[in-house]
C-alpha atoms as a PDB file:
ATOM      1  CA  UNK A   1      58.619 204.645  -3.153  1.00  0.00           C
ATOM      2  CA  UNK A   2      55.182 204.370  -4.253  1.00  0.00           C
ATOM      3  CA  UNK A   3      52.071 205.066  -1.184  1.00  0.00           C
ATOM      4  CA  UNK A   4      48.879 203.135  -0.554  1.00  0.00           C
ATOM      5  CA  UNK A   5      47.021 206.077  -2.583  1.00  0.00           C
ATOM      6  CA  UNK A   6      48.880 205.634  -5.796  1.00  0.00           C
ATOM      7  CA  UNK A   7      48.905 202.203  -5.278  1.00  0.00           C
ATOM      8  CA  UNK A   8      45.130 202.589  -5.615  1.00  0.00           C
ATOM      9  CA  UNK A   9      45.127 204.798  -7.878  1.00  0.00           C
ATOM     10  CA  UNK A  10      47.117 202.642 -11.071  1.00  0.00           C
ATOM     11  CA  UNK A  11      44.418 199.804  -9.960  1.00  0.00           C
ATOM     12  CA  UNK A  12      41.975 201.717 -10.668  1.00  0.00           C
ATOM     13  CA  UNK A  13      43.124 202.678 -13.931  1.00  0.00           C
ATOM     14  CA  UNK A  14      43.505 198.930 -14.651  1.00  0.00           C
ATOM     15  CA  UNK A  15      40.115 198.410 -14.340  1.00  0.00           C
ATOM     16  CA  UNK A  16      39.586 201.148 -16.712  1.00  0.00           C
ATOM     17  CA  UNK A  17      42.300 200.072 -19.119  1.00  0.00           C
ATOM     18  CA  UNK A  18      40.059 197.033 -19.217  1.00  0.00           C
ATOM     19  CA  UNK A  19      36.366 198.363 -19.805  1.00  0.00           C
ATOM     20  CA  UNK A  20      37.977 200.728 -22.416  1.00  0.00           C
ATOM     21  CA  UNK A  21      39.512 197.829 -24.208  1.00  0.00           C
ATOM     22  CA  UNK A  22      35.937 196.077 -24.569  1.00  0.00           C
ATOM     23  CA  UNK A  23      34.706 199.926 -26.157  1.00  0.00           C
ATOM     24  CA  UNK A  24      37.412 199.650 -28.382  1.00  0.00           C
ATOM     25  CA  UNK A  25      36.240 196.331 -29.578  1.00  0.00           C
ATOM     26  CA  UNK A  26      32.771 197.747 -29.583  1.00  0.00           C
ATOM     27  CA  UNK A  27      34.295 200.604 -32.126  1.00  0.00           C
ATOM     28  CA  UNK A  28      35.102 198.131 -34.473  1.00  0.00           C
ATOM     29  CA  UNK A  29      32.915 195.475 -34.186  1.00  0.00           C
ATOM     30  CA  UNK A  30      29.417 198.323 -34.240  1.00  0.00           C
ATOM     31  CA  UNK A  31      28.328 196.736 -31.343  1.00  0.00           C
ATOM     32  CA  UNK A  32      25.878 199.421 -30.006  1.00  0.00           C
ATOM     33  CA  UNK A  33      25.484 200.845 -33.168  1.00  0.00           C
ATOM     34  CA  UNK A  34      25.742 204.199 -33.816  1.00  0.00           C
ATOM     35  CA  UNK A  35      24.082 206.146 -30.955  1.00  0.00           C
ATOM     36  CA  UNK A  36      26.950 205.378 -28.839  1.00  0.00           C
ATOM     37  CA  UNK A  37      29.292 205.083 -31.020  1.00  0.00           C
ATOM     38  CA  UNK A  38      30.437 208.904 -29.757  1.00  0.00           C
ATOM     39  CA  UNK A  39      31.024 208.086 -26.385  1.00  0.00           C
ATOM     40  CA  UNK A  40      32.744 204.664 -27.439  1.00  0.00           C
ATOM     41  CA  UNK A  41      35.100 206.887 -29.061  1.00  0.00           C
ATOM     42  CA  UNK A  42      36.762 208.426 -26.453  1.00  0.00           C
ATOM     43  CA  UNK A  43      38.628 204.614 -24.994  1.00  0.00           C
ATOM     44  CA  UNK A  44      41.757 205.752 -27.217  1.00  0.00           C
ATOM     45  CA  UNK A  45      42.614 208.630 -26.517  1.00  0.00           C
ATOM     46  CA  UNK A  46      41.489 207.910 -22.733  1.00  0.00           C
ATOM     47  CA  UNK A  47      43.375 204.915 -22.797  1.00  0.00           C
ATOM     48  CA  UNK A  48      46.731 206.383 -23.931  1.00  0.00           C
ATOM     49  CA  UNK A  49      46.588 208.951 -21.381  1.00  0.00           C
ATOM     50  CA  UNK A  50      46.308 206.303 -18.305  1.00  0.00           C
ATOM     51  CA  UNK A  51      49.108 204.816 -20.058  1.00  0.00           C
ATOM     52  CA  UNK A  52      51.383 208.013 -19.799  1.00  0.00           C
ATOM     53  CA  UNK A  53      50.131 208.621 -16.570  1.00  0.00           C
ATOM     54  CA  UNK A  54      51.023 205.231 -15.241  1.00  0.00           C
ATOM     55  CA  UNK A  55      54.689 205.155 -17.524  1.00  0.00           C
ATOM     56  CA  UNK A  56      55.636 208.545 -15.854  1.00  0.00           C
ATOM     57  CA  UNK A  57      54.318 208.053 -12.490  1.00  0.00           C
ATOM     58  CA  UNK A  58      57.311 204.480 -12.435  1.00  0.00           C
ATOM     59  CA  UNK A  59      59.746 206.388 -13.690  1.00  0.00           C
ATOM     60  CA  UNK A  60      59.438 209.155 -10.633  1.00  0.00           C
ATOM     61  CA  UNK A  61      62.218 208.833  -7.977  1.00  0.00           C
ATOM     62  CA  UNK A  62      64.808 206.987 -10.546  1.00  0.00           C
ATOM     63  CA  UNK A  63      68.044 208.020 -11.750  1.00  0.00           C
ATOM     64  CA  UNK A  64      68.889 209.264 -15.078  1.00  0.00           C
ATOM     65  CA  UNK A  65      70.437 205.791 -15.702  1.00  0.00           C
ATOM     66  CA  UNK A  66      67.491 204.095 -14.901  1.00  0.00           C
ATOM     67  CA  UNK A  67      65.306 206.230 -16.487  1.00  0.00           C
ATOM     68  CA  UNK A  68      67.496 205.721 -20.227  1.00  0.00           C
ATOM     69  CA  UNK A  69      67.498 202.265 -19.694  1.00  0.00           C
ATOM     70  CA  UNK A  70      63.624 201.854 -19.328  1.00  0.00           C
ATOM     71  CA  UNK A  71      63.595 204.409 -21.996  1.00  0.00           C
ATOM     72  CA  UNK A  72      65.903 202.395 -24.661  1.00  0.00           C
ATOM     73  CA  UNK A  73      63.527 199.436 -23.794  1.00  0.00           C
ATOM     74  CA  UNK A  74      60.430 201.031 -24.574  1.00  0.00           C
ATOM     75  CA  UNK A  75      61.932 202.212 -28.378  1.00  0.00           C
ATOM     76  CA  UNK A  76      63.055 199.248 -29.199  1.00  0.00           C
ATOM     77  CA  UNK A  77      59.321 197.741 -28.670  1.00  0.00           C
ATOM     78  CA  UNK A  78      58.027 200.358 -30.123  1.00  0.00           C
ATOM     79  CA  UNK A  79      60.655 199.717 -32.733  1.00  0.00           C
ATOM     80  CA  UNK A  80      59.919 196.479 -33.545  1.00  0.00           C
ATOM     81  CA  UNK A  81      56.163 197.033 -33.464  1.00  0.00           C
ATOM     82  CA  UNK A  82      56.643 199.781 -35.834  1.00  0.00           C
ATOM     83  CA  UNK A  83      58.761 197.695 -38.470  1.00  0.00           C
ATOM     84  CA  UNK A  84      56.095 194.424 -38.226  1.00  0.00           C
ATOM     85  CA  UNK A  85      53.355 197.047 -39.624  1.00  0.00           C
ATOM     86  CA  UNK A  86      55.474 198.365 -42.498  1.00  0.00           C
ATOM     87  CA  UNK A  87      56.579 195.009 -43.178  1.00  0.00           C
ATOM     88  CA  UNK A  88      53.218 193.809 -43.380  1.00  0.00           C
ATOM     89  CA  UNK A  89      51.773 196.640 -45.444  1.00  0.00           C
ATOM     90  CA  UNK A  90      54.666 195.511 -48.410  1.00  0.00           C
ATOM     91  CA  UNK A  91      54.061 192.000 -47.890  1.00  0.00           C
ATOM     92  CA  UNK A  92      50.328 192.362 -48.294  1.00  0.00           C
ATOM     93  CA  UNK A  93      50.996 194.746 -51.237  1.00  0.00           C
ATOM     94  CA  UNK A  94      53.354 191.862 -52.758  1.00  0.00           C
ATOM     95  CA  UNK A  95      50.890 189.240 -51.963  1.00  0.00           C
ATOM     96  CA  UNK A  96      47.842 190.625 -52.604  1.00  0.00           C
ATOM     97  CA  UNK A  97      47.554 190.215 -56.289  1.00  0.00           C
ATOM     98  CA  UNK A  98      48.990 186.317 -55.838  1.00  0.00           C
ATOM     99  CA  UNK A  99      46.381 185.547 -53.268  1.00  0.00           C
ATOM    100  CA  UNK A 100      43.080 186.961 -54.586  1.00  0.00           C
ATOM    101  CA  UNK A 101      43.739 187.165 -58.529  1.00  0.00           C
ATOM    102  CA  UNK A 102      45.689 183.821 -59.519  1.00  0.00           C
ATOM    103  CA  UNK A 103      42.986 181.261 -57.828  1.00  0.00           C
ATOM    104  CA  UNK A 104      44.149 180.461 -54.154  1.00  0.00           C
ATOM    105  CA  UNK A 105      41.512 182.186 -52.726  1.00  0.00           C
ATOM    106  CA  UNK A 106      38.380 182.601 -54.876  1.00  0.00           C
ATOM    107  CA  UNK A 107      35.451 185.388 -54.146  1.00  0.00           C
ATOM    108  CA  UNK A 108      32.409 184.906 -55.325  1.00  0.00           C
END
């Protein structure tokens, strides 16, 4: 059972889940250029870490059981994330010449 404090505590990291997200849009977009770009830098590592911290701290004061279940669910997401990026790397591969080379899309 989860306190007031922890309670606190994973709403806080929300809230930084949620600034980090807009540095990680400033990484890619150069949006401050590159004098900040360093401090930008740190949102993903930073932001997997709250992650971990939050995952672990739910799966405190569950049973094995539990614990495998949540477990399967989170590799099979990661799963199917994992396949959608392979598949698209081959299908842009495939595509790629098709697209850009026989006329659909023309560059100037």
């Amino acid at each position: 059972m989860e306190n007031a404090s922890t309670k606190e505590v994973i709403k806080g990291f929300d809230l930084t889940k949620f600034v980090l997200s807009f540095f990680v849009v400033a990484i890619h977009t150069e949006l401050f250029g590159e004098y900040i770009y360093p401090i930008v830098r740190i949102a993903v590592p930073l932001y997997f870490i709250i992650s971990s911290y939050i995952f672990f701290e739910n799966l405190k004061g569950k049973d094995s059981k539990e614990k495998n279940q949540i477990l399967k669910k989170i590799y099979k997401k990661k799963f199917i994330a994992l396949s959608f990026l392979v598949y698209s790397a081959f299908a842009y591969h495939y595509h790629r010449k098709r697209i850009f080379f026989d006329g659909v899309v023309r560059v100037s």
